[in-house]
Protein backbone atom coordinates (compact mmCIF):
# COMPACT_ATOMS: atom_id res chain seq x y z
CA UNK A 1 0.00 0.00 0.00
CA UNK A 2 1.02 3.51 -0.77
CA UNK A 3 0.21 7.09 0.10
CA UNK A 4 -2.15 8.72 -1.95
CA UNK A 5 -1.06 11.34 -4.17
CA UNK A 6 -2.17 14.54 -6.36
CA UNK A 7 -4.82 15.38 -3.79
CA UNK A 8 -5.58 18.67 -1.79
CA UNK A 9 -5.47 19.04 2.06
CA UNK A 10 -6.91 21.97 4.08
CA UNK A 11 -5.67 20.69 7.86
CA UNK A 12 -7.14 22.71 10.77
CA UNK A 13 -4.95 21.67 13.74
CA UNK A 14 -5.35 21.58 17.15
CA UNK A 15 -1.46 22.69 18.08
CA UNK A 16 0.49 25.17 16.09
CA UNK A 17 2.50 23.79 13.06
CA UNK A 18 6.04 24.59 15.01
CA UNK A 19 5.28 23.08 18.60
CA UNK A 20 8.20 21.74 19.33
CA UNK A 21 7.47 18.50 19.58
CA UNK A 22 5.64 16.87 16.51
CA UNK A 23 1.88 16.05 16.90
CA UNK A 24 0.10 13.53 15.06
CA UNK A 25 -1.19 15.73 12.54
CA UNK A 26 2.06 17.47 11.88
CA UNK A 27 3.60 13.55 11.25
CA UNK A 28 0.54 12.57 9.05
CA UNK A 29 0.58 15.64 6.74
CA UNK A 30 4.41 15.72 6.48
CA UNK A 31 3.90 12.26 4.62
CA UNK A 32 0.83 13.38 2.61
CA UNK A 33 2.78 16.18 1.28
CA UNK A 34 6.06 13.71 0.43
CA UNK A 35 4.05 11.96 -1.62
CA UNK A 36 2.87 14.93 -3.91
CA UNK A 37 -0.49 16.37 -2.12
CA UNK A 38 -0.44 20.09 -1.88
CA UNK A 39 -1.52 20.84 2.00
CA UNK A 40 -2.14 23.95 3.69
CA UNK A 41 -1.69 23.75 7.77
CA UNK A 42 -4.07 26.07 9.44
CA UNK A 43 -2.68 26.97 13.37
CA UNK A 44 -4.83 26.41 16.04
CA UNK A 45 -7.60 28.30 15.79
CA UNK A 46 -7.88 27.72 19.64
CA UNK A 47 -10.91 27.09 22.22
CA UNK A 48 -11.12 30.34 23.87
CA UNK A 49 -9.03 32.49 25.61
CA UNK A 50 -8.33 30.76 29.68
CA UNK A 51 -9.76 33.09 32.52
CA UNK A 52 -8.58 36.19 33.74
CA UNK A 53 -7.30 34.90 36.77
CA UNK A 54 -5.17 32.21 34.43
CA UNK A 55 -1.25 32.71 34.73
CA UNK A 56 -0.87 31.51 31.73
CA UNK A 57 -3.09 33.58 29.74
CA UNK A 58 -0.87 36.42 28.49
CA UNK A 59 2.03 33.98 27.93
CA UNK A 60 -0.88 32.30 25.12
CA UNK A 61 -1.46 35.49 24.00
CA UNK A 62 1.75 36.62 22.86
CA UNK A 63 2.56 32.88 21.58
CA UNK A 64 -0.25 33.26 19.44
CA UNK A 65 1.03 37.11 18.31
CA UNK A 66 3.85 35.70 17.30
CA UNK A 67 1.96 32.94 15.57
CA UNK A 68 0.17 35.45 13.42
CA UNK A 69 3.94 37.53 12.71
CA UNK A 70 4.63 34.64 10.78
CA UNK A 71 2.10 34.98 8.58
CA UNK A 72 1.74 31.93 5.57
CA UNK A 73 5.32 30.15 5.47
CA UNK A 74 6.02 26.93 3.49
CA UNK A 75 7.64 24.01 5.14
CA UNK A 76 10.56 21.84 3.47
CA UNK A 77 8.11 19.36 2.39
CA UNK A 78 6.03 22.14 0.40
CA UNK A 79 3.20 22.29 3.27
CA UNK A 80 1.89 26.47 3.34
CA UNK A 81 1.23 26.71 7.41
CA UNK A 82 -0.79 29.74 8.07
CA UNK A 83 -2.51 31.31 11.42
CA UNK A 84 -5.27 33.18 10.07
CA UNK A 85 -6.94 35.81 12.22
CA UNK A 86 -10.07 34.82 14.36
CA UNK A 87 -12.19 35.76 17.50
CA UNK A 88 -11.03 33.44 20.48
CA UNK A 89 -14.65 33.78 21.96
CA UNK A 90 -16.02 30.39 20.83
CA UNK A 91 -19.31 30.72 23.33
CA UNK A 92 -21.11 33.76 21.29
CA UNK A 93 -22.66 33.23 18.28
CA UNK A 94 -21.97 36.34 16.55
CA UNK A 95 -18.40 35.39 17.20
CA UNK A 96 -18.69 32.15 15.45
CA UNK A 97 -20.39 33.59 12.28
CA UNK A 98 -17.54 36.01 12.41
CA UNK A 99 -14.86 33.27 12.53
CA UNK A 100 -17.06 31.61 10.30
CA UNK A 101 -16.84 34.90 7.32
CA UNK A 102 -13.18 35.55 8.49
CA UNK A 103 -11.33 31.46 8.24
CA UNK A 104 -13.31 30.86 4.91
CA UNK A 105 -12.16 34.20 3.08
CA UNK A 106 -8.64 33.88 4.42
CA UNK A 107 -7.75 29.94 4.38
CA UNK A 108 -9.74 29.75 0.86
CA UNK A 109 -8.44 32.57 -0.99
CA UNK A 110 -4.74 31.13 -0.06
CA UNK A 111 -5.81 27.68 -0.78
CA UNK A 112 -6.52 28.66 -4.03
CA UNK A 113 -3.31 30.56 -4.50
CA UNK A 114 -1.90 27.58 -3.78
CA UNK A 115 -3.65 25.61 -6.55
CA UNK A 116 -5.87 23.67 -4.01
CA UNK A 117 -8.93 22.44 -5.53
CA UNK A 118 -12.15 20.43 -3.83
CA UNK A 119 -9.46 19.63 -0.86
CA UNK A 120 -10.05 16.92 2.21
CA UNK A 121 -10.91 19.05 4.56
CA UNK A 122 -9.09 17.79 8.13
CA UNK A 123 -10.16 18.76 11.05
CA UNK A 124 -8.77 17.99 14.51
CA UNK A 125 -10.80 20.82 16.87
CA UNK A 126 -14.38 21.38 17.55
CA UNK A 127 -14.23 25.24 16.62
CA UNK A 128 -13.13 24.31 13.14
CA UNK A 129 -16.50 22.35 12.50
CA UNK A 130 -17.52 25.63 11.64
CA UNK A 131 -15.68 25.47 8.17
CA UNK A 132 -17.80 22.65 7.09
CA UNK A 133 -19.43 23.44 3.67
CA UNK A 134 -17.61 26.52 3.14
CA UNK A 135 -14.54 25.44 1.18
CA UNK A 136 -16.14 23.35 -1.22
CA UNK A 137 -14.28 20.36 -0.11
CA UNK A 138 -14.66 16.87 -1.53
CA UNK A 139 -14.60 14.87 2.32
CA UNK A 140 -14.34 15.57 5.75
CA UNK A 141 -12.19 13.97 8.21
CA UNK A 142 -12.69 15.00 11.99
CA UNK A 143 -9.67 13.46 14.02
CA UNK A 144 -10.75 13.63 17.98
CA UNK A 145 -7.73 13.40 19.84
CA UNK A 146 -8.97 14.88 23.26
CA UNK A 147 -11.90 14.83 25.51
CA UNK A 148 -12.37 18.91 24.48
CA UNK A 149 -15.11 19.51 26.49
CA UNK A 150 -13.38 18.33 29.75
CA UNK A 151 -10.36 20.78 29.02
CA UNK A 152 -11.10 23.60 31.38
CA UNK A 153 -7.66 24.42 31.69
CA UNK A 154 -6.70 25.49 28.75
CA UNK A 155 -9.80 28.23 28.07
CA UNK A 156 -12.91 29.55 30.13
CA UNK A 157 -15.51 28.48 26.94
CA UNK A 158 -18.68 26.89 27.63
CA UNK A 159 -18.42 23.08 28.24
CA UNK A 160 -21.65 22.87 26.41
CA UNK A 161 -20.48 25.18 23.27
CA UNK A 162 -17.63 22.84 22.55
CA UNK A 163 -19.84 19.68 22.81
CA UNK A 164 -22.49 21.65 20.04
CA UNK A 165 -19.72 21.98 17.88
CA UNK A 166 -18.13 18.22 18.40
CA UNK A 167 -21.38 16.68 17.94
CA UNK A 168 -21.94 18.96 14.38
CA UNK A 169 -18.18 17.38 13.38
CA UNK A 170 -18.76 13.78 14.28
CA UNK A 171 -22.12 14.33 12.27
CA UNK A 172 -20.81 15.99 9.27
CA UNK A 173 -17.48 14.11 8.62
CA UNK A 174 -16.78 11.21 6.58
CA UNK A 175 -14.68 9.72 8.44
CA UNK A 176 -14.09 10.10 12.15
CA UNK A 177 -10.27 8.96 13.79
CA UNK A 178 -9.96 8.80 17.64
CA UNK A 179 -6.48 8.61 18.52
CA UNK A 180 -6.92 7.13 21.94
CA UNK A 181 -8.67 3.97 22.95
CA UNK A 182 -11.28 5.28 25.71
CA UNK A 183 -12.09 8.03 23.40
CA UNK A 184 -13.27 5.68 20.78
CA UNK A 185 -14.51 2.95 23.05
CA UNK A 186 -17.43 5.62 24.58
CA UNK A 187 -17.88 7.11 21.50
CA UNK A 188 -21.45 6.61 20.74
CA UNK A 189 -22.09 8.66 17.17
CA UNK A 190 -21.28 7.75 13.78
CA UNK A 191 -19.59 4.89 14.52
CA UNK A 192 -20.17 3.17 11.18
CA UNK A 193 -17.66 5.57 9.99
CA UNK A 194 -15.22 5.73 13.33
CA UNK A 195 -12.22 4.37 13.13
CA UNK A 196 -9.21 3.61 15.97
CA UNK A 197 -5.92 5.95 15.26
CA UNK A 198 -4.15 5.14 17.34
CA UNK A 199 -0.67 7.15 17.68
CA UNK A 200 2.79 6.19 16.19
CA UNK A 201 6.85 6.31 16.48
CA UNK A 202 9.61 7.48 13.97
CA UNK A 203 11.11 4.17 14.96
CA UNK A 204 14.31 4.56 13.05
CA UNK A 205 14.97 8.27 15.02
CA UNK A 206 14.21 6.94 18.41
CA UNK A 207 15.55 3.42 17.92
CA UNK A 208 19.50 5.23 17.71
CA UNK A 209 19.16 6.07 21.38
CA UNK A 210 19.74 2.30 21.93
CA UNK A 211 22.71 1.27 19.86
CA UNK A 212 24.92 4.12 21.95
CA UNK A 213 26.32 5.74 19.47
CA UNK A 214 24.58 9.09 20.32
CA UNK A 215 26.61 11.92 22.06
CA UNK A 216 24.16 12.52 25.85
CA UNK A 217 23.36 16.40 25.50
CA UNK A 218 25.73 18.21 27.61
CA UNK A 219 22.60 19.62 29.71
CA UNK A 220 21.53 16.16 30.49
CA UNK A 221 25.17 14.75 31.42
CA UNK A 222 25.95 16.81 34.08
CA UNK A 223 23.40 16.29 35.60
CA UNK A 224 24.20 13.19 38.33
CA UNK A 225 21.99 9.50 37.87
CA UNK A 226 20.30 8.21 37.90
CA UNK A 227 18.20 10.43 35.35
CA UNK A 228 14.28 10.42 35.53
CA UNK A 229 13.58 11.36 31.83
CA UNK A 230 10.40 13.30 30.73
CA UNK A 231 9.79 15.23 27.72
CA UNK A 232 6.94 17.29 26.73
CA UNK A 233 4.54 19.88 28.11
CA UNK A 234 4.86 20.54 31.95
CA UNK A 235 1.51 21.84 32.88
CA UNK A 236 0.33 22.14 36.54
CA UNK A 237 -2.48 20.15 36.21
CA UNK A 238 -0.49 17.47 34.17
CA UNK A 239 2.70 16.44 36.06
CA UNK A 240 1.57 14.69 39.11
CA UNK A 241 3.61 17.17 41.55
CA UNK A 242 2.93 15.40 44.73
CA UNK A 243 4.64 12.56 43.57
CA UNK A 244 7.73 14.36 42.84
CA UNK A 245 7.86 16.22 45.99
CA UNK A 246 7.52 13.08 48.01
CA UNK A 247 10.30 11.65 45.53
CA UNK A 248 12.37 14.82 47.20
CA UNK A 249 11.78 13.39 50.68
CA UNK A 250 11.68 9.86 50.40
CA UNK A 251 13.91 9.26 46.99
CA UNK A 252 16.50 12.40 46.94
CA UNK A 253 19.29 10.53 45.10
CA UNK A 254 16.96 10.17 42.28
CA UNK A 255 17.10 13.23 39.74
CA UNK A 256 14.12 14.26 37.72
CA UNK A 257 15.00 16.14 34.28
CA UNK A 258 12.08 17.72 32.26
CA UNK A 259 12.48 18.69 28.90
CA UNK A 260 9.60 21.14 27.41
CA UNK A 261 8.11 24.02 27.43
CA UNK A 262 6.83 24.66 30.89
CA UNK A 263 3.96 26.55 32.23
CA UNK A 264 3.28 29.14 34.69
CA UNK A 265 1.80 27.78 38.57
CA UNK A 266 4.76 24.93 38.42
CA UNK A 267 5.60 24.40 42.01
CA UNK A 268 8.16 21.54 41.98
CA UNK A 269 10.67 23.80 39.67
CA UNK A 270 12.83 24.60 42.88
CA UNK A 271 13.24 21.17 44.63
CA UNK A 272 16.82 19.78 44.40
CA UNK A 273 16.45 17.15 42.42
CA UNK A 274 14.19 18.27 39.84
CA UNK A 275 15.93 19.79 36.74
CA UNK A 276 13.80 21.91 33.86
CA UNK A 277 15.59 22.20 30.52
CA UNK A 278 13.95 24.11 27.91
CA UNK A 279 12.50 22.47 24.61
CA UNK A 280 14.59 21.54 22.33
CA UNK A 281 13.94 20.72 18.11
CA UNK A 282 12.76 16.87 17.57
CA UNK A 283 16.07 16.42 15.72
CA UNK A 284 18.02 16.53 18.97
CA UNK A 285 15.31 15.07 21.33
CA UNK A 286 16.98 11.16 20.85
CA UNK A 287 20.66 12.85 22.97
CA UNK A 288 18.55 13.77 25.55
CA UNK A 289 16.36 10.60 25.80
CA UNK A 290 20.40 8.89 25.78
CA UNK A 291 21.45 10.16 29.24
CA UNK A 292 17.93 8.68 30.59
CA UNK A 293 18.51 5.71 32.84
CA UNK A 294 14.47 5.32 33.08
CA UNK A 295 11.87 7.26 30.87
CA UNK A 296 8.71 8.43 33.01
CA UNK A 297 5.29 9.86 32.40
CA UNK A 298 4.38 10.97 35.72
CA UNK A 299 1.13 12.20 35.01
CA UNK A 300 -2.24 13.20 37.08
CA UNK A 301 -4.56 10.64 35.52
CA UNK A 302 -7.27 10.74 38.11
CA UNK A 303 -7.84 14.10 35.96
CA UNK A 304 -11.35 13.38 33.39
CA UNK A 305 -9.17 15.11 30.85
CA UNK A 306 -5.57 13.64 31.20
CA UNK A 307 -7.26 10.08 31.52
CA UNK A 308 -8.12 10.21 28.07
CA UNK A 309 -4.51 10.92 26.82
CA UNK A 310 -3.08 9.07 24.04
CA UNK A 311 1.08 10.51 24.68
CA UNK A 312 3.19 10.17 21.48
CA UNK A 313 5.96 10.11 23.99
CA UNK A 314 4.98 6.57 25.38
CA UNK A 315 5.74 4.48 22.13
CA UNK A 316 8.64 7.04 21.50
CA UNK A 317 10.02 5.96 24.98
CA UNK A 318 9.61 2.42 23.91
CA UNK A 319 11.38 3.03 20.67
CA UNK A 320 14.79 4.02 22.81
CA UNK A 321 14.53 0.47 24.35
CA UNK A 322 14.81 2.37 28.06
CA UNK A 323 12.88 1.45 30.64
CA UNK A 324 9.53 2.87 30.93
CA UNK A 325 7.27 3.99 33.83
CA UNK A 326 3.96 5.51 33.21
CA UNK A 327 0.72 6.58 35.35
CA UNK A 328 -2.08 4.67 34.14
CA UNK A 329 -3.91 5.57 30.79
CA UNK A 330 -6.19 2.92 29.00
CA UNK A 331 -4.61 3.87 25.95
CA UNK A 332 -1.29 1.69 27.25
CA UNK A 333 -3.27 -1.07 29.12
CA UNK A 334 -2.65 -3.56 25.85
CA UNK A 335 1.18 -2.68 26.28
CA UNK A 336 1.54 -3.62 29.48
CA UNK A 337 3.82 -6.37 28.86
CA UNK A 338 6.38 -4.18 28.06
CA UNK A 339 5.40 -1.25 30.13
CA UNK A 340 5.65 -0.50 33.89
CA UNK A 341 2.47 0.71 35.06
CA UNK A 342 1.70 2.23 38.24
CA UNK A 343 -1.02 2.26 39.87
CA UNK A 344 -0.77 4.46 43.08
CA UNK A 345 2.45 6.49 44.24
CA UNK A 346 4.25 4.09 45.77
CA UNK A 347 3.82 1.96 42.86
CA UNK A 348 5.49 4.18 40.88
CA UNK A 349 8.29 3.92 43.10
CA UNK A 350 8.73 0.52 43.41
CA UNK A 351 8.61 0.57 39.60
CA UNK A 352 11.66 2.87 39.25
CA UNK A 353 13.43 1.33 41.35
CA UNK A 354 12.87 -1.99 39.65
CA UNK A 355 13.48 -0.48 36.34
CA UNK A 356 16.51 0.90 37.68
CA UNK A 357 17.70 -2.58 38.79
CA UNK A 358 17.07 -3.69 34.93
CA UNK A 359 20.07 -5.39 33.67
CA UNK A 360 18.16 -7.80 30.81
CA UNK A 361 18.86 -6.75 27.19
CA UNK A 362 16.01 -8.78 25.99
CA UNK A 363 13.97 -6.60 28.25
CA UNK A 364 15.12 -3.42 25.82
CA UNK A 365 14.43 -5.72 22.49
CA UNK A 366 10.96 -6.47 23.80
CA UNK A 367 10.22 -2.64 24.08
CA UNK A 368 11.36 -1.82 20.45
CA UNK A 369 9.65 -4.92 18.96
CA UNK A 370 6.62 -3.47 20.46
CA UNK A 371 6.50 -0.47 18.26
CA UNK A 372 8.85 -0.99 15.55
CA UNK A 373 5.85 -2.14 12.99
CA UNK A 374 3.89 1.19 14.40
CA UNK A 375 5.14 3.88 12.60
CA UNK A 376 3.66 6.76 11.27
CA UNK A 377 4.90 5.77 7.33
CA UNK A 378 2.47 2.59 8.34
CA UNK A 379 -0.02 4.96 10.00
CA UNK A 380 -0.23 7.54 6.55
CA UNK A 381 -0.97 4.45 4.68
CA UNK A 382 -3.27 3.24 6.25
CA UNK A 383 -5.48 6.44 6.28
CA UNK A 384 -4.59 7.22 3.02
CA UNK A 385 -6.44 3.82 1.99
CA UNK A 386 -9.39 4.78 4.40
CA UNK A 387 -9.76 8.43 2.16
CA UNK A 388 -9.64 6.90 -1.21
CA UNK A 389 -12.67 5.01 -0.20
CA UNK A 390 -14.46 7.15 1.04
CA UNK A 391 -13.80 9.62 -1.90
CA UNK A 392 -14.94 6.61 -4.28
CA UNK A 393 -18.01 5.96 -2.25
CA UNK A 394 -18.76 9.53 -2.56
CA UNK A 395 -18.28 9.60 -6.33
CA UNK A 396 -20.39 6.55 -6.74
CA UNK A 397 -23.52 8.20 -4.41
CA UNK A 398 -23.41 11.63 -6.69
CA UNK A 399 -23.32 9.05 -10.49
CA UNK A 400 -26.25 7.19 -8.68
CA UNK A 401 -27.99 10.69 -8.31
CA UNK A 402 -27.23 11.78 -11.57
């Protein structure tokens, strides 16, 4: 099977093109566009703006300034990303017809400069359902990849606003991909046309870490082992931060280093065994994950939201053949065999310190194996298969009618 080709793609995402580490959409249209489809890569369009009383809400704002400075720019691969102007007030209506006048004129008069005709339309957040119908596209695709109405977090817009505009999505698109497990499990429309995404590795780029070869960053060698490894967002409500500041009291030798961009209302940043580095491009992310002696996803899953998460980071753990410790997600429960998962606190200590105690290179194999055949070249073809029939069931409905 290969990827289709000489199509058009108009991607809204639900992460900016240039977060620095790659989401699924940003590894799925990357090998769309290889193979000769003309995409455009519309920013997030976001949620809604958090609260007033959010600490991180003027940090978003200027991210997203700087977003727009960068106007329409064209990505090695030929992919025109683009943050179009719109109205982060997703809860009033006139706002939404405005987004609705505003994203068509300025994501279809540059898909058109761009030679896009009839494109897939891709969607993968609720506030983007409003584009439906309005750039003559030949499909629609609506990738869920997070409970959206139980992110409160993130933006102060209506619970019940968000789920309007999911439910309009799942009922409009053509096809619908979940990319965790619990997300599609309780899904309960359209599921004749639901399908399981689930996420995927650059196997080859992660696999390196493992046949030692890779120069440790100097950031993560001085610091002493053994190394804790996390990469990724660091978001109050993410990183479980009672467990790391009873790791302080109870587990001081051991030396948790964070790698990501990390948020405002972080409390653990100043115990002495915690270490924040700042993100760093995908490209060098492997010479970090080398200096890890165990790689850890220490999140707060007794959170509705985080409990649905599907982390890329899991299977790219894998990939290094390290030792992995994760809070518990359904999305990993088939895995388990070659996961540690803990179930309480002091599980995940006992873990570590098992995982720490690893000394079985079949152990490492096992990991790899696990997600070698998962990648996201295996993932794009997949999909790509799933389109084309859709597209050719469509063509067949409008002969019949004719």
């Amino acid at each position: 099977m290969t990827v289709f080709t000489g199509k058009s793609l108009v991607c809204f995402g639900g992460e900016d093109w240039w977060y620095h580490h790659p989401h699924s959409k940003n590894h799925l249209m990357r090998r769309f566009a290889r193979a000769g489809n003309r995409v455009v890569f519309v920013n997030s369009i976001s949620m809604g703006l958090p609260g007033l009383t959010n600490k991180d809400l003027l940090p978003r704002v200027a991210r997203k300034l700087r977003s727009y400075a960068r106007l329409a720019r064209t990505t090695p691969e030929g992919i025109t990303v683009v943050s179009p102007a719109a109205l982060p007030f997703y809860g009033s209506r006139a706002a939404r017809a405005a987004n609705r006048r505003l994203l068509a004129a300025q994501v279809g008069r540059l898909a058109r400069r761009r030679g896009l005709t009839r494109p897939i339309l891709w969607i993968a957040i609720p506030t983007a359902a409003e584009m439906i119908g309005r750039l003559d596209e030949s499909l629609v695709v609506y990738h869920v990849s997070d409970k959206y109405d139980e992110n409160s977090m993130d933006h102060s817009t209506d619970p019940a606003a968000i789920r309007r505009l999911h439910k309009h999505a799942i009922d409009a698109a053509d096809i619908i991909f979940y990319s965790g497990r619990k997300l599609f499990e309780e899904a309960e429309r359209g599921r004749g046309r639901s399908f399981l995404l689930e996420q995927a590795v650059d196997f080859e780029h992660w696999s390196r870490v493992s046949e030692g070869r890779l120069e440790v960053a100097a950031e993560v060698a001085r610091i002493p082992r053994p190394r804790l490894g996390y990469f990724g967002a660091i978001e109050p409500w993410l990183i479980d931060q009672e467990l790391i500041k009873r790791a302080a009291r109870e587990r001081p030798a051991w030396q948790w280093v964070f790698v990501g961009n990390k948020s405002r209302g972080v409390e653990i940043e100043r115990l002495p065994n915690t270490h924040f580095l700042p993100a760093v491009a995908y490209d060098e992310l492997p010479r970090y994950a080398a200096g890890f002696d165990v790689c850890v996803l220490p999140w707060e899953t007794e959170r509705a939201f985080t409990s649905y998460g599907s982390a890329i980071k899991v299977r790219e753990y894998l990939a290094t053949g390290k030792p992995v410790v994760i809070s518990p997600l359904p999305e990993y429960e088939p895995m388990r065999d070659v996961l540690r998962i803990a179930r309480s606190r002091e599980d995940f200590f006992r873990l570590i310190a098992d995982a720490l105690e690893e000394s079985d290179p079949e152990a490492a194999r096992a990991r790899q194996r696990a997600v070698a055949g998962g990648t996201w070249d295996a993932r794009a073809e997949w999909v790509s298969g799933l389109i084309e029939e859709a597209l050719a069931r469509r063509e067949r409905e409008l002969k019949s009618r004719g």
